[in-house]
C-alpha atoms as a PDB file:
ATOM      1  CA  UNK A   1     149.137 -24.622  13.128  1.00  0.00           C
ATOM      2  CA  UNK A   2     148.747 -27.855  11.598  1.00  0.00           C
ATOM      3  CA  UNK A   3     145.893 -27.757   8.491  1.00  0.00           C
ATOM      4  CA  UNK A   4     144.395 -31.402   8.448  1.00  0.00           C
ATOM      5  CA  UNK A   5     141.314 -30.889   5.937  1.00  0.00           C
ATOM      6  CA  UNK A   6     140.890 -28.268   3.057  1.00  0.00           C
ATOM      7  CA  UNK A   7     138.527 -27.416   0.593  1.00  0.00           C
ATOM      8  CA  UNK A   8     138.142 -25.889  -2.684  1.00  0.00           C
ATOM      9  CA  UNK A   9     135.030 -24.720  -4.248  1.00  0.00           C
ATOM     10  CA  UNK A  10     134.837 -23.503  -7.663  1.00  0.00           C
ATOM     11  CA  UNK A  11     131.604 -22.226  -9.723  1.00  0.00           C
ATOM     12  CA  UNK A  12     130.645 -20.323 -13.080  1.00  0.00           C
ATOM     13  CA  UNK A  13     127.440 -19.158 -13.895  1.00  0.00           C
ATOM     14  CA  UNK A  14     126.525 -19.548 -17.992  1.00  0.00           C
ATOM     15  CA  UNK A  15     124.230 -17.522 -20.087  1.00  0.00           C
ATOM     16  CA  UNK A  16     122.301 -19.533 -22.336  1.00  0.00           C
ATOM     17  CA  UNK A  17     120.336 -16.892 -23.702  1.00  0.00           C
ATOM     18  CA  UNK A  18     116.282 -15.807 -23.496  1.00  0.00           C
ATOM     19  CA  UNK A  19     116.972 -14.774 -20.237  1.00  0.00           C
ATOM     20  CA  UNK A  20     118.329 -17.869 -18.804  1.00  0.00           C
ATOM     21  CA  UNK A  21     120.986 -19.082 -17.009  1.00  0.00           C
ATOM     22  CA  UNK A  22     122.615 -21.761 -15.263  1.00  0.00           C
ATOM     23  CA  UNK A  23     124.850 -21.869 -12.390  1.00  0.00           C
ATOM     24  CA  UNK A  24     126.884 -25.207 -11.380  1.00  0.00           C
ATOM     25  CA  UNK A  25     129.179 -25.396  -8.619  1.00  0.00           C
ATOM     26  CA  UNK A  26     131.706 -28.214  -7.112  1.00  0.00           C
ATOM     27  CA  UNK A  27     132.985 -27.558  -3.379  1.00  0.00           C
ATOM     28  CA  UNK A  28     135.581 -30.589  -2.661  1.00  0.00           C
ATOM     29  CA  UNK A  29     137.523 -31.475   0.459  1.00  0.00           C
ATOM     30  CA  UNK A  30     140.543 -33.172   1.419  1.00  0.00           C
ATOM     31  CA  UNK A  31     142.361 -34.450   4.519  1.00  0.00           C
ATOM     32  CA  UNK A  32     145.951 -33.864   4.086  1.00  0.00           C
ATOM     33  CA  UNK A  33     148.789 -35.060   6.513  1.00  0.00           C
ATOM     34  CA  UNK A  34     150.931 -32.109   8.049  1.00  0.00           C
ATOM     35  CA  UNK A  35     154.076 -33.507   5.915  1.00  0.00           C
ATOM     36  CA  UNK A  36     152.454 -32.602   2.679  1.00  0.00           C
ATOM     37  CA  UNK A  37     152.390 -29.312   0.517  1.00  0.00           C
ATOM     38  CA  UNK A  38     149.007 -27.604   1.244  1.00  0.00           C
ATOM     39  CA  UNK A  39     149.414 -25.533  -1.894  1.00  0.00           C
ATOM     40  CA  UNK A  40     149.939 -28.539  -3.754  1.00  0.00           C
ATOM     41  CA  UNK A  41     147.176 -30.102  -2.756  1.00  0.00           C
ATOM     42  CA  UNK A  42     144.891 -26.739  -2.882  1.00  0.00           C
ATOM     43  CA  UNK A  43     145.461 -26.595  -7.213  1.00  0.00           C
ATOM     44  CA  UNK A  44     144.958 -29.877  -7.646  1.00  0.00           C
ATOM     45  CA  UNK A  45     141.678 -30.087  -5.398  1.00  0.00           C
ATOM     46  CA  UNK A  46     141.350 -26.711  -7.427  1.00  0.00           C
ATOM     47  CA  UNK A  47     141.854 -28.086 -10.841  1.00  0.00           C
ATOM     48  CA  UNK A  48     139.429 -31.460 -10.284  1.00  0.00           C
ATOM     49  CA  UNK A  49     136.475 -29.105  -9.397  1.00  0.00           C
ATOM     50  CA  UNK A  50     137.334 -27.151 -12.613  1.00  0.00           C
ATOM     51  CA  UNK A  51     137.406 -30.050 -14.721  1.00  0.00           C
ATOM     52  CA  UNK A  52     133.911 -31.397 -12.694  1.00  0.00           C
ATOM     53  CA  UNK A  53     132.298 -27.943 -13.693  1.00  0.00           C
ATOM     54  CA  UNK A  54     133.589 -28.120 -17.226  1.00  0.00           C
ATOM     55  CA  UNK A  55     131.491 -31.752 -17.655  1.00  0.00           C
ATOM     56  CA  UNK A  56     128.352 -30.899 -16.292  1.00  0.00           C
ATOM     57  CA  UNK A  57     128.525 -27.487 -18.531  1.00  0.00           C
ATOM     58  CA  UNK A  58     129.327 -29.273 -21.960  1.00  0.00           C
ATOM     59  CA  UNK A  59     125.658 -30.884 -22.783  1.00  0.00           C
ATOM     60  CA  UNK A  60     123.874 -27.739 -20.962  1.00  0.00           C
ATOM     61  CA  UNK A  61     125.989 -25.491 -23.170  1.00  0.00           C
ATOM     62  CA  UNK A  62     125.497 -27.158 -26.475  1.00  0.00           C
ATOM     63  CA  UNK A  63     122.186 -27.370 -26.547  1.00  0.00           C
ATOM     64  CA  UNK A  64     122.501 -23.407 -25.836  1.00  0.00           C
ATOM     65  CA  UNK A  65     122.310 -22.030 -28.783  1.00  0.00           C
ATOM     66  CA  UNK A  66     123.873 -18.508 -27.402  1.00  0.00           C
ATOM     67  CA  UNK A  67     126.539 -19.937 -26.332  1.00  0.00           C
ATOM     68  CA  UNK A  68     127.385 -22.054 -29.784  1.00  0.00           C
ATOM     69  CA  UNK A  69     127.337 -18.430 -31.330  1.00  0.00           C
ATOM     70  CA  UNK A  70     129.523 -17.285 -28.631  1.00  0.00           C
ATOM     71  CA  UNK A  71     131.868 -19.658 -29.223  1.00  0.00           C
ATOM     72  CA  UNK A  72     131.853 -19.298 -32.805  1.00  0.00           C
ATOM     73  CA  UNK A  73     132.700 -15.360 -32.381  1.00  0.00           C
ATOM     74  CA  UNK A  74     135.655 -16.731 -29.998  1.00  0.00           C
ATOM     75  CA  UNK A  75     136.460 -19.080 -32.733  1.00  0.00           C
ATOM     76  CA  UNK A  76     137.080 -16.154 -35.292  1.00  0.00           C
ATOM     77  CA  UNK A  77     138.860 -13.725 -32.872  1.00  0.00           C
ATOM     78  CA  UNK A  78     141.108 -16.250 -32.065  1.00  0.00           C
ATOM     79  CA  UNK A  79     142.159 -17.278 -36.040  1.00  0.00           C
ATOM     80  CA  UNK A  80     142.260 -13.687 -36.506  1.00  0.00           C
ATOM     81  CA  UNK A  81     144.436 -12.939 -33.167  1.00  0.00           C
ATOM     82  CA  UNK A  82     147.022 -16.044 -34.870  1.00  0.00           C
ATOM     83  CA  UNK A  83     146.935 -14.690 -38.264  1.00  0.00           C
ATOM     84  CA  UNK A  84     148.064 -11.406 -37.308  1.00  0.00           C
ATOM     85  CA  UNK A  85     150.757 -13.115 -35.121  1.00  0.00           C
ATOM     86  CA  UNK A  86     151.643 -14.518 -38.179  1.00  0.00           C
ATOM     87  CA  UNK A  87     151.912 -11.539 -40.042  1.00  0.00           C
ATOM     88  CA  UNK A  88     154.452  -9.511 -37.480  1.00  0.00           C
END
């Protein structure tokens, strides 16, 4: 069976607190000719629609004020995670 288009959607749905949230999406397609790697091609579709969801998220996100705290917590977890690391 010869695969001629494919498509990759990827989506994540962020809590910006007060009982809102936003979800944003990015479904992309590709036509591919049967020489080339369809895997290949699948993660890097894959990895453009994360990076396209990752944009549109940053100003909705930093305006969210839960999420700056969420981050923040992430943000100490992490330093605390290395300095124990550290430590062994």
């Amino acid at each position: 069976m010869d695969i001629k288009t494919i498509s990759v959607s990827y989506q994540r749905k962020f809590n910006l607190g007060d009982y809102e949230s936003v979800e944003i999406g990015c479904a992309l397609w590709g036509q591919i000719d049967p020489e080339e790697d369809e895997n290949g091609c699948i993660q890097y579709l894959f990895e453009k629609a994360k990076e396209s969801v990752k944009q549109a998220a940053i100003p909705l996100i930093s305006k969210s004020v839960h999420q700056m705290n969420k981050a923040k917590i992430y943000k100490k977890t992490d330093a605390l995670n290395e300095d124990e690391l550290d430590s062994f």
